[in-house]
C-alpha atoms as a PDB file:
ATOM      1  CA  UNK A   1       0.000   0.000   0.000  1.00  0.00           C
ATOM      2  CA  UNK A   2       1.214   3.853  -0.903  1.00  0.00           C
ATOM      3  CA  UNK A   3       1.416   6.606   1.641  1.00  0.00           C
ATOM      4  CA  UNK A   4      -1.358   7.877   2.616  1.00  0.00           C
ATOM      5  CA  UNK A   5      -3.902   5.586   1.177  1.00  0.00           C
ATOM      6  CA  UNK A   6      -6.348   3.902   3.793  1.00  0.00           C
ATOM      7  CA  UNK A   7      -5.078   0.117   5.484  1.00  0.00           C
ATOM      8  CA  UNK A   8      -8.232   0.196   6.888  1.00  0.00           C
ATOM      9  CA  UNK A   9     -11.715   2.331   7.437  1.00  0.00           C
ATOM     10  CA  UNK A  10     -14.286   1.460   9.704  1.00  0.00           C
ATOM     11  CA  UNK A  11     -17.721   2.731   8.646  1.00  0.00           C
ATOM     12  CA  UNK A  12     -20.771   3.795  10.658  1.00  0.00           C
ATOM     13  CA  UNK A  13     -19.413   1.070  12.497  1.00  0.00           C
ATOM     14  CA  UNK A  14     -21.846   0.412  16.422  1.00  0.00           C
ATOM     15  CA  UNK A  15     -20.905  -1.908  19.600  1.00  0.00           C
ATOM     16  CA  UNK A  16     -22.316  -3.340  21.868  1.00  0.00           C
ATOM     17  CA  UNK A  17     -21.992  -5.203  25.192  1.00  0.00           C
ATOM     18  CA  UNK A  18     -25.287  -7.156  25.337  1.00  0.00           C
ATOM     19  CA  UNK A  19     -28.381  -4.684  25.062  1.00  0.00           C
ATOM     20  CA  UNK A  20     -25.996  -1.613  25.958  1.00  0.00           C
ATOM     21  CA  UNK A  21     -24.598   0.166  23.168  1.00  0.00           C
ATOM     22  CA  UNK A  22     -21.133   1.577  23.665  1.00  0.00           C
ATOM     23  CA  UNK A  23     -19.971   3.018  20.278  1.00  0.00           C
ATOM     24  CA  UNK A  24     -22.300   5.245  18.026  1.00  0.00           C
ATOM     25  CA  UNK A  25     -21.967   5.293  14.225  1.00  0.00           C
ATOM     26  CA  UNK A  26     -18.338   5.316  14.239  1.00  0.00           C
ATOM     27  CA  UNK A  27     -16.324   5.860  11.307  1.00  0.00           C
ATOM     28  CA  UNK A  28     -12.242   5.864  11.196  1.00  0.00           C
ATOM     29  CA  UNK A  29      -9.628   5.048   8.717  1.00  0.00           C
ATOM     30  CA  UNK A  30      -5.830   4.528   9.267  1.00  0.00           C
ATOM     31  CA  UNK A  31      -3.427   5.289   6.836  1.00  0.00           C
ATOM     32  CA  UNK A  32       0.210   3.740   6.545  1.00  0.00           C
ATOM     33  CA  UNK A  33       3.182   5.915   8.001  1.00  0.00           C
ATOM     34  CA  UNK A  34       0.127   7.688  10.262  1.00  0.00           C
ATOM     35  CA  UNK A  35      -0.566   7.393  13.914  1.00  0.00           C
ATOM     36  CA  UNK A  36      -3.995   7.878  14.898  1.00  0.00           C
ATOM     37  CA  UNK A  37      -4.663   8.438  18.340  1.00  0.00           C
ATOM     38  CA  UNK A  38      -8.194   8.075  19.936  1.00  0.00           C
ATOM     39  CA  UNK A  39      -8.666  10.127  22.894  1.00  0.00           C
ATOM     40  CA  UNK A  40     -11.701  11.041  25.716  1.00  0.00           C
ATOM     41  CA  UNK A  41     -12.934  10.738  29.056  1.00  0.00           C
ATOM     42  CA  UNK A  42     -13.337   7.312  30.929  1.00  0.00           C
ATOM     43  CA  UNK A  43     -15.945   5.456  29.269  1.00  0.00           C
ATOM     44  CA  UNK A  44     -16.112   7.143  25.990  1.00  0.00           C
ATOM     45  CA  UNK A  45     -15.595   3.597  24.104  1.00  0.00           C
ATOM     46  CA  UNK A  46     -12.370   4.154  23.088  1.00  0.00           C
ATOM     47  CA  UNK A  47     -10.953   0.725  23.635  1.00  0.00           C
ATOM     48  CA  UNK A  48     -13.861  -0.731  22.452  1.00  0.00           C
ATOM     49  CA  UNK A  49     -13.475   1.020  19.251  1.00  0.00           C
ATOM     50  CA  UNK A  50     -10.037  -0.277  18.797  1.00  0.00           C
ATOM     51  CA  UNK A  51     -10.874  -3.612  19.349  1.00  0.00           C
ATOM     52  CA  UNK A  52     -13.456  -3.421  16.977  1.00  0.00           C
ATOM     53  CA  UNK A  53     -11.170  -2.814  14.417  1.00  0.00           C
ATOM     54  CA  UNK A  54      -9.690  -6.057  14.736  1.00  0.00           C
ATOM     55  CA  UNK A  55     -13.161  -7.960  14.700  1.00  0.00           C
ATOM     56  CA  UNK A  56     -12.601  -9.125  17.887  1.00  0.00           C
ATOM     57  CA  UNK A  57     -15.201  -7.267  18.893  1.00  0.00           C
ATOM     58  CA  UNK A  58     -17.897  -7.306  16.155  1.00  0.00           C
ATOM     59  CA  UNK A  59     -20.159  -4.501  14.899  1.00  0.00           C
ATOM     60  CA  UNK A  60     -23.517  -4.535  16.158  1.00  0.00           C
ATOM     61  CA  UNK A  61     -24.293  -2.601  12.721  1.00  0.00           C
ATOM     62  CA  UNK A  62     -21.115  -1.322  10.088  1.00  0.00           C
ATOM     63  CA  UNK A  63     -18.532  -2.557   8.386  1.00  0.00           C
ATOM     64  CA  UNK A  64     -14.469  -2.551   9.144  1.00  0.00           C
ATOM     65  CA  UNK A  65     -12.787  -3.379   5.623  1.00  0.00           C
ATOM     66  CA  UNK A  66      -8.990  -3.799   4.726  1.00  0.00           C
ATOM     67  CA  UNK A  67      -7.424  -1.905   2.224  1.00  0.00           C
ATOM     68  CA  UNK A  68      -8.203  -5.177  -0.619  1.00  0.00           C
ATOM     69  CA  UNK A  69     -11.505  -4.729   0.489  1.00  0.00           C
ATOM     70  CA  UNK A  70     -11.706  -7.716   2.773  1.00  0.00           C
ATOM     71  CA  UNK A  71     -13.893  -8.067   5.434  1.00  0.00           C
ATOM     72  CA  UNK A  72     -12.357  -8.146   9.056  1.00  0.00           C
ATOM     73  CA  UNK A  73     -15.051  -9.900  10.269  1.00  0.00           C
ATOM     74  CA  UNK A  74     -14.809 -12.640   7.681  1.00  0.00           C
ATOM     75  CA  UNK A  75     -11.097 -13.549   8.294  1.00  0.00           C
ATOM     76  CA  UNK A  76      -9.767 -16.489   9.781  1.00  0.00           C
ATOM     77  CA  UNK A  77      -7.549 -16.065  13.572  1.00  0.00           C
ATOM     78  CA  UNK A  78      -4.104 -16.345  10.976  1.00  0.00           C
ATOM     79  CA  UNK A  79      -4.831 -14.286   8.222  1.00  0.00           C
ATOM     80  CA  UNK A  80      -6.583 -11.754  10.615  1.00  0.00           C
ATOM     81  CA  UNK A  81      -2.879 -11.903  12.594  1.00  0.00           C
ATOM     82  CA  UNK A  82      -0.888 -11.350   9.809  1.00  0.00           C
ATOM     83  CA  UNK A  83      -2.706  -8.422   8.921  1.00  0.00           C
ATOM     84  CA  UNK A  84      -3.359  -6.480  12.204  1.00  0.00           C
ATOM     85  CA  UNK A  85      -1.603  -6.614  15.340  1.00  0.00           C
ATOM     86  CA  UNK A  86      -3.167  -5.346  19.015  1.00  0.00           C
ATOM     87  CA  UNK A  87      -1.643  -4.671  22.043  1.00  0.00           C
ATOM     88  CA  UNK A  88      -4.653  -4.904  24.460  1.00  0.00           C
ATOM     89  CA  UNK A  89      -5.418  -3.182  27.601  1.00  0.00           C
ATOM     90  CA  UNK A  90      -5.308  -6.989  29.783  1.00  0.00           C
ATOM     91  CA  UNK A  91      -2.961 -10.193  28.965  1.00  0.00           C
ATOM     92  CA  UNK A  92      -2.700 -13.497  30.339  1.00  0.00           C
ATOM     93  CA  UNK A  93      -0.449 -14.552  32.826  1.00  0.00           C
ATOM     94  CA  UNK A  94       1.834 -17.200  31.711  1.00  0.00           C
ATOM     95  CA  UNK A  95       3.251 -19.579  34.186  1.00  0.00           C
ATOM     96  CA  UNK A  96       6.624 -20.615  33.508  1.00  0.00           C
ATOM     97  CA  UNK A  97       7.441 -19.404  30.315  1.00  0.00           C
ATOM     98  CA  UNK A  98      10.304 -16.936  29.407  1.00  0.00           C
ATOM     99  CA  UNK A  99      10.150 -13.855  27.777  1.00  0.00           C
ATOM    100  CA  UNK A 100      11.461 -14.886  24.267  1.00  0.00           C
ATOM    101  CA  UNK A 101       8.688 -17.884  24.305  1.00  0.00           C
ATOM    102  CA  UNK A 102       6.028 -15.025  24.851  1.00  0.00           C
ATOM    103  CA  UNK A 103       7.460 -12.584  22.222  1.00  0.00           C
ATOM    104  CA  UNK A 104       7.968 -16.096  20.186  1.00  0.00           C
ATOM    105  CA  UNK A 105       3.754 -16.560  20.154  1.00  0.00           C
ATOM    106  CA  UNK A 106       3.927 -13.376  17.366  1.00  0.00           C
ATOM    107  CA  UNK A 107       5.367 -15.522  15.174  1.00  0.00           C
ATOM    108  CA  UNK A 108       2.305 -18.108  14.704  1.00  0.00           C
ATOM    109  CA  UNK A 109       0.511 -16.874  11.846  1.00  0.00           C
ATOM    110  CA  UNK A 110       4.160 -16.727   9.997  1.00  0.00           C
ATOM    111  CA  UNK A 111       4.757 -20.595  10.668  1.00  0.00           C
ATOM    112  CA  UNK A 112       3.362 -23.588   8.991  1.00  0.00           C
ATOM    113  CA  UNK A 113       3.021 -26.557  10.942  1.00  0.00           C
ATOM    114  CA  UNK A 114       5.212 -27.685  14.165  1.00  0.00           C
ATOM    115  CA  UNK A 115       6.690 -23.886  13.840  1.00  0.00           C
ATOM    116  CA  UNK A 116       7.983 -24.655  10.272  1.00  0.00           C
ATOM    117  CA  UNK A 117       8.750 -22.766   7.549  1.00  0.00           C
ATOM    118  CA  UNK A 118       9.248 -19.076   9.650  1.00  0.00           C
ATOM    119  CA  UNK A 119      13.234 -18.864   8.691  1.00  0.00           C
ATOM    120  CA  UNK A 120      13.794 -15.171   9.844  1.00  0.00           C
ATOM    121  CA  UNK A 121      11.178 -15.833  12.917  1.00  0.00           C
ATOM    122  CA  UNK A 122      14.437 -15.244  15.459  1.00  0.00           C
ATOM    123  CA  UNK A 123      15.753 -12.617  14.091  1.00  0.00           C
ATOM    124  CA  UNK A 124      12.280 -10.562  13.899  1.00  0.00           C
ATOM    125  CA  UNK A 125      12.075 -12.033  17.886  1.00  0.00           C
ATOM    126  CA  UNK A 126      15.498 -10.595  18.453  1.00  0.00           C
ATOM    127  CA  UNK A 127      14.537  -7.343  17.140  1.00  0.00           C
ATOM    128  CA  UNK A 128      11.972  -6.686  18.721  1.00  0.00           C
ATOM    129  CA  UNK A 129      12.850  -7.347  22.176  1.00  0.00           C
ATOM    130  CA  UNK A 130      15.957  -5.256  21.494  1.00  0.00           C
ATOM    131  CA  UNK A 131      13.575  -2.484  20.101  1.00  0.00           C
ATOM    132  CA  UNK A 132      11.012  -2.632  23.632  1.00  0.00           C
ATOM    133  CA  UNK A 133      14.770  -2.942  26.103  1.00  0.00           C
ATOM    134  CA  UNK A 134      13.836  -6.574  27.215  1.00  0.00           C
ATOM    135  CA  UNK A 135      16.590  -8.191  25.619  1.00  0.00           C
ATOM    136  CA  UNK A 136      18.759  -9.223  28.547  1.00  0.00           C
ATOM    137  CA  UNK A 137      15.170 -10.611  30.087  1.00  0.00           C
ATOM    138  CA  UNK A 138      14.840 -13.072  27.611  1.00  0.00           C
ATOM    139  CA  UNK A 139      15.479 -16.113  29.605  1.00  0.00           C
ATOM    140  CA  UNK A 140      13.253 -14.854  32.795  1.00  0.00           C
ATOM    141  CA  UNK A 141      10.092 -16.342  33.333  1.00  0.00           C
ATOM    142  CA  UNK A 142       7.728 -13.684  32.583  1.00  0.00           C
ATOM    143  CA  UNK A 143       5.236 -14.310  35.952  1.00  0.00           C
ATOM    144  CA  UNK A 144       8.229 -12.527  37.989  1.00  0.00           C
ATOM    145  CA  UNK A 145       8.446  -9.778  35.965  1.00  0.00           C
ATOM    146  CA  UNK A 146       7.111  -6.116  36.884  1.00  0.00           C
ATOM    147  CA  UNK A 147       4.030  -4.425  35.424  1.00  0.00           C
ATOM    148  CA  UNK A 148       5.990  -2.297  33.330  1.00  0.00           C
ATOM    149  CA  UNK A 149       8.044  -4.951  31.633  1.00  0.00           C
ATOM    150  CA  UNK A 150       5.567  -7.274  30.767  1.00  0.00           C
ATOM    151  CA  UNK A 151       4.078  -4.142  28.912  1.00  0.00           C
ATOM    152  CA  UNK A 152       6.912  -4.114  26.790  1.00  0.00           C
ATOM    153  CA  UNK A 153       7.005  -7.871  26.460  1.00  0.00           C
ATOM    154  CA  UNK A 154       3.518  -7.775  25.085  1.00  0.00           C
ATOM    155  CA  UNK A 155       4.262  -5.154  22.526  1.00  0.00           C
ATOM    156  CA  UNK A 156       7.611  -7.331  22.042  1.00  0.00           C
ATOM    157  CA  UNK A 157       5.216  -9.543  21.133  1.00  0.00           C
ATOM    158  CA  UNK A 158       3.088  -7.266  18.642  1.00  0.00           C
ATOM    159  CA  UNK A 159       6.019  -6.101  17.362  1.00  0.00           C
ATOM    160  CA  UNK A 160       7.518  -9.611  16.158  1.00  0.00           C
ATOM    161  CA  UNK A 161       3.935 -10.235  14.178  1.00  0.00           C
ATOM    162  CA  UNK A 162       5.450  -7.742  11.718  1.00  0.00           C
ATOM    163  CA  UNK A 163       1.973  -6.695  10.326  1.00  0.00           C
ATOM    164  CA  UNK A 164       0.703  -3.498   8.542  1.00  0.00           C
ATOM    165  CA  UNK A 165      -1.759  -2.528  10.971  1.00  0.00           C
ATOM    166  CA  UNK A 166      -0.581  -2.307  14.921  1.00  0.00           C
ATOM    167  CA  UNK A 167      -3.110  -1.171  17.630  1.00  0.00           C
ATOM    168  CA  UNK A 168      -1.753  -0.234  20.911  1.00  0.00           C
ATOM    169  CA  UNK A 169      -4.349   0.364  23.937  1.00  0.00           C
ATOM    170  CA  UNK A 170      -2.997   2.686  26.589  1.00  0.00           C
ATOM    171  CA  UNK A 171       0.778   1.010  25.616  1.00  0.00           C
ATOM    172  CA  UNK A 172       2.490   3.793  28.221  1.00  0.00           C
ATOM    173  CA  UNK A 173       0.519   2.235  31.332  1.00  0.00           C
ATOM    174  CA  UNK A 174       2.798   1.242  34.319  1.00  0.00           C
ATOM    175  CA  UNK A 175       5.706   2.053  32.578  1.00  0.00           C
ATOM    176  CA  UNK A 176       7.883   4.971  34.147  1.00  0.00           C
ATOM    177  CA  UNK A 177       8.897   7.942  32.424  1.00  0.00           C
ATOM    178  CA  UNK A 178      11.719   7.060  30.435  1.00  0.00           C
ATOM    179  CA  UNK A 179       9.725   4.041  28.840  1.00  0.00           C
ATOM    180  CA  UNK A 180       7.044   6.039  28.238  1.00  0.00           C
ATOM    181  CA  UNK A 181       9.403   8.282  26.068  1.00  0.00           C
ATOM    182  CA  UNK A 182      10.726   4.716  24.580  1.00  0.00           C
ATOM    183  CA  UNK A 183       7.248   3.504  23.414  1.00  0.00           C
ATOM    184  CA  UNK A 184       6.156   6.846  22.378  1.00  0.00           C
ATOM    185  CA  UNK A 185       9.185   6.575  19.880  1.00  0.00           C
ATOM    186  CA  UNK A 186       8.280   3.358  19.165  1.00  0.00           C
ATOM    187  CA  UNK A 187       4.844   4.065  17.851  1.00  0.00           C
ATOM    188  CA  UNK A 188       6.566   7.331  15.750  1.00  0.00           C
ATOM    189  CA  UNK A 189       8.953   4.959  14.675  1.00  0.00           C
ATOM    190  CA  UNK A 190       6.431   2.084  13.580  1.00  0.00           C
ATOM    191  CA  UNK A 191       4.589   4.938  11.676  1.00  0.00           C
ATOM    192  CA  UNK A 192       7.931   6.500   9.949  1.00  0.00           C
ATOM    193  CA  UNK A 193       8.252   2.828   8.693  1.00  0.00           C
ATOM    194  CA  UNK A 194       4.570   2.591   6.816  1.00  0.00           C
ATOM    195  CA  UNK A 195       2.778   1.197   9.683  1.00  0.00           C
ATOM    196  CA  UNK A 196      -0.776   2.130  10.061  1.00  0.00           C
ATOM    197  CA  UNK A 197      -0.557   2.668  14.358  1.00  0.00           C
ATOM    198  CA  UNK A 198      -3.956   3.268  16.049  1.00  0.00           C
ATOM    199  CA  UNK A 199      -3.339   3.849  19.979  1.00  0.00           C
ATOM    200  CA  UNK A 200      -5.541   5.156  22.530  1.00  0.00           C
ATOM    201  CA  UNK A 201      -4.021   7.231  24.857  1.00  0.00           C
ATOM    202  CA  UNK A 202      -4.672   9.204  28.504  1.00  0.00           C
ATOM    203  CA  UNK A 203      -2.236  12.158  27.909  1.00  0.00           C
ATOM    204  CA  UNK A 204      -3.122  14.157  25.748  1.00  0.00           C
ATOM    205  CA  UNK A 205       0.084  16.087  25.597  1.00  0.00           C
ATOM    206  CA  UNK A 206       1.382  12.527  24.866  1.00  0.00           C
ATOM    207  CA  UNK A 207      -1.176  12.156  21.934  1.00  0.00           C
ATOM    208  CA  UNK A 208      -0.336  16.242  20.638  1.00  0.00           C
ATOM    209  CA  UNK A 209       3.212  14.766  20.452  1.00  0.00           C
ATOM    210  CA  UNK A 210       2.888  11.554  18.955  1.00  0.00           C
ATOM    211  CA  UNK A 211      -0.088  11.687  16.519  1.00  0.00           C
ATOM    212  CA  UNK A 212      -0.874  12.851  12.795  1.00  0.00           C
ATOM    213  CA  UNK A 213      -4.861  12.459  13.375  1.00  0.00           C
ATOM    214  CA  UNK A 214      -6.438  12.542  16.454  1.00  0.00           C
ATOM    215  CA  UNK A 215      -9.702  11.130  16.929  1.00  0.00           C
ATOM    216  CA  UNK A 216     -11.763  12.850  19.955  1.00  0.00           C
ATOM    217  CA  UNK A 217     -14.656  10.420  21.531  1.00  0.00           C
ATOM    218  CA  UNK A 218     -17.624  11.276  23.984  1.00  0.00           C
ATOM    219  CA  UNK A 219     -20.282   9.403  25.478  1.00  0.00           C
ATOM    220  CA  UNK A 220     -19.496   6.617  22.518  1.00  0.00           C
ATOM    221  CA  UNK A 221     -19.340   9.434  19.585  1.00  0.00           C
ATOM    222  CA  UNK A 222     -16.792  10.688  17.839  1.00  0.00           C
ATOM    223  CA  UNK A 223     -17.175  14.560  18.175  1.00  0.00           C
ATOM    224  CA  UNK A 224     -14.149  15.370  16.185  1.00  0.00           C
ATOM    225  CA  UNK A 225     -11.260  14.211  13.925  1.00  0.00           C
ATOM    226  CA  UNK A 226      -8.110  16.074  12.594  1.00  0.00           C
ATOM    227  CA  UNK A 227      -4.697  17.144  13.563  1.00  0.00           C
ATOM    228  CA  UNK A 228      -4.125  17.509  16.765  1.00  0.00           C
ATOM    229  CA  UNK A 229      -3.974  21.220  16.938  1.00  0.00           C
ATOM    230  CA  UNK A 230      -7.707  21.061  14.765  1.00  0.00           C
ATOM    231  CA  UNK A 231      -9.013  18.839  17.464  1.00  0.00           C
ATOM    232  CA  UNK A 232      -7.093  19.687  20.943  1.00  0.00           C
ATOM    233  CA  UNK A 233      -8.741  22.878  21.454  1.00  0.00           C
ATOM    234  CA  UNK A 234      -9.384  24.421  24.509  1.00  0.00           C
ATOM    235  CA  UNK A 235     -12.976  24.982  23.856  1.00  0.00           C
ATOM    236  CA  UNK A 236     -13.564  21.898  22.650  1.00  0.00           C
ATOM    237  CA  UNK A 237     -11.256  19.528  25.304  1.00  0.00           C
ATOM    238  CA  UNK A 238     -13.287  21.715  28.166  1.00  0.00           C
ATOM    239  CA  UNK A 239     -16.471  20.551  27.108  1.00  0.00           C
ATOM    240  CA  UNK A 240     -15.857  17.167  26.491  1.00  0.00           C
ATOM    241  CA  UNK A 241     -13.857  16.593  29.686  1.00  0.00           C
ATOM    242  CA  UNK A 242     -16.077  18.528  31.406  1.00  0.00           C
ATOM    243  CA  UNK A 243     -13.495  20.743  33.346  1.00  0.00           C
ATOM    244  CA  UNK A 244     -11.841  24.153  32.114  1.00  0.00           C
ATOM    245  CA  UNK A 245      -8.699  23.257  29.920  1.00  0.00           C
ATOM    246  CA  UNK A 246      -6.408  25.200  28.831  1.00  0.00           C
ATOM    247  CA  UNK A 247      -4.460  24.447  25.541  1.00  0.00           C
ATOM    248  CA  UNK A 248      -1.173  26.824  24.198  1.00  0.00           C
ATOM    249  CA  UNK A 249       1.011  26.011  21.619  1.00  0.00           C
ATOM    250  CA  UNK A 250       4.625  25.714  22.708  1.00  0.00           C
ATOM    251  CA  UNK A 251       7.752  25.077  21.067  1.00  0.00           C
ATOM    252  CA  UNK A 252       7.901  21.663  21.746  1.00  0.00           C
ATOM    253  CA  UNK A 253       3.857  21.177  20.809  1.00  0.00           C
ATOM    254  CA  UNK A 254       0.823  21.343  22.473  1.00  0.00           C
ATOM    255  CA  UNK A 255       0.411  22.545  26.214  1.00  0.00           C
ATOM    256  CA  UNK A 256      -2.394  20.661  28.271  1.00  0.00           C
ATOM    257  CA  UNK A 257      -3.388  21.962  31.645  1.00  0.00           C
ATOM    258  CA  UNK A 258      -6.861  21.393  32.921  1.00  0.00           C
ATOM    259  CA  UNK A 259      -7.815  24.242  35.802  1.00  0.00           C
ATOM    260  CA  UNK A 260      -8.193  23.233  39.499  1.00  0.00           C
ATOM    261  CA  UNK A 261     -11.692  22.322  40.169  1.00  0.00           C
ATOM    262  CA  UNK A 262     -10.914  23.890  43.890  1.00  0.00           C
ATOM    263  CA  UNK A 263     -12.937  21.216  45.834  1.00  0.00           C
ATOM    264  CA  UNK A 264     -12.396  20.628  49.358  1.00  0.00           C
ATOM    265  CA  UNK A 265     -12.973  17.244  51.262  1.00  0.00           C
ATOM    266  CA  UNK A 266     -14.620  17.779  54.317  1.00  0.00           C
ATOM    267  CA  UNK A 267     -11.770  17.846  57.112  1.00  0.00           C
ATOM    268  CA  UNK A 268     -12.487  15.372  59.894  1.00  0.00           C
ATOM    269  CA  UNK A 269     -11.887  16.203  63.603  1.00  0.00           C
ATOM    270  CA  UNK A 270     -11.362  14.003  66.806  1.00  0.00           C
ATOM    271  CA  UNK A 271     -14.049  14.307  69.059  1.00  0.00           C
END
């Protein structure tokens, strides 16, 4: 695919959990060598947007449609994983497996099989711990690791499926400043190299920095879509978060500060 046509567009695209609808009539597309990051308050359905761009979460009314035209709904678990890649909000705990047999599980849609015919499957697993700094964890079992670096094992892992399409949901969690700076580069990097990168992210500052489109949800709508200085707008962040904001552009990007709500809690006292 050429930059800046669409990998894939979701279209008028609804979801549901049972009878409760989350997402309203969305409609998205992500471009190779773009990062599109989908921002809003708690429980504005942006993680259930992203994972109903990989089908694993299917339309209660819409359509989510590759670049070829295929269906994501339609695809098998291995064709859908060598297409798109996601880097979800919860994993699984392994028990007694190392770090380079987790990162090694991004390989299966790339093997025939008994894990034939992937020849440059441990190179790809090299690179991309290297690229997330786990590379000297490799061996350790991945139960006794920290928060923070099973996050980066996990997108280890997204990483070595080596697909078009990655979607990363919240991917700075737990992690500490400077890996927050790594992933961040990580995701610009990812894009630089054709990817199409959706992630939804807390920060906005974070997304201001990172993102070519920003995608702005409320109450399960999308309200707005654009660059982030179209859609990061101090008028339009204050109503949606539903607190003064104040944005100013800086030398470095966007400036986020919401204004102290100057509540109190009520001061108890010893009888």
């Amino acid at each position: 695919m050429k930059q800046g046509t669409e990998a894939l567009r979701a279209t008028d695209v609804s979801l549901a959990y049972g009878r409760e609808r989350i997402v309203h009539d969305a409609s998205i597309a992500l471009s190779p060598g773009s990062v599109t990051a989908l921002v809003g308050p708690n429980g504005s359905g942006k993680s259930t947007l992203l994972r109903g761009l990989t089908a694993l979460h299917r339309p209660a009314h819409g359509d989510v449609l590759f670049a070829d035209g295929a269906d994501a709904a339609g695809l098998g678990e291995r064709e859908l994983a060598r297409r798109i890649a996601l880097l979800a909000q919860s994993h699984p705990d392994p028990s007694g497996v190392s770090v380079r047999e987790v990162v090694a599980y991004g390989r299966f849609a790339h093997r025939g099989r008994f894990r034939a015919g992937d020849p440059h499957g441990a190179d790809v697993i090299d690179r991309a711990m290297a690229a997330t700094g786990i590379a000297d964890l490799s061996d350790h079992p991945v139960s006794q690791l920290s928060g923070g670096q099973r996050q980066r094992v996990w997108l280890a892992t997204c990483l070595a499926q080596q697909t078009g399409i990655v979607l990363l949901d919240e991917p700075t969690t737990y992690l500490d400043v400077r890996y927050q700076r790594e992933i961040l580069e990580i995701v610009r990097d990812l894009a630089d190299e054709g990817v199409a990168v959706g992630v939804v992210l807390h920060d906005l500052e974070q997304a201001a920095e990172v993102a070519d489109q920003v995608v702005l949800l409320v109450r399960g709508r999308i309200i707005a879509t654009g660059t982030p200085e179209e859609v990061l707008t101090s008028a339009r962040l204050s109503t949606a978060y539903e607190v003064p904001i104040h944005v100013e552009p800086d030398a470095e990007g966007l400036r986020i500060r919401p204004q102290r709500l100057r509540r109190r809690l009520p001061v108890s006292r010893a009888a």
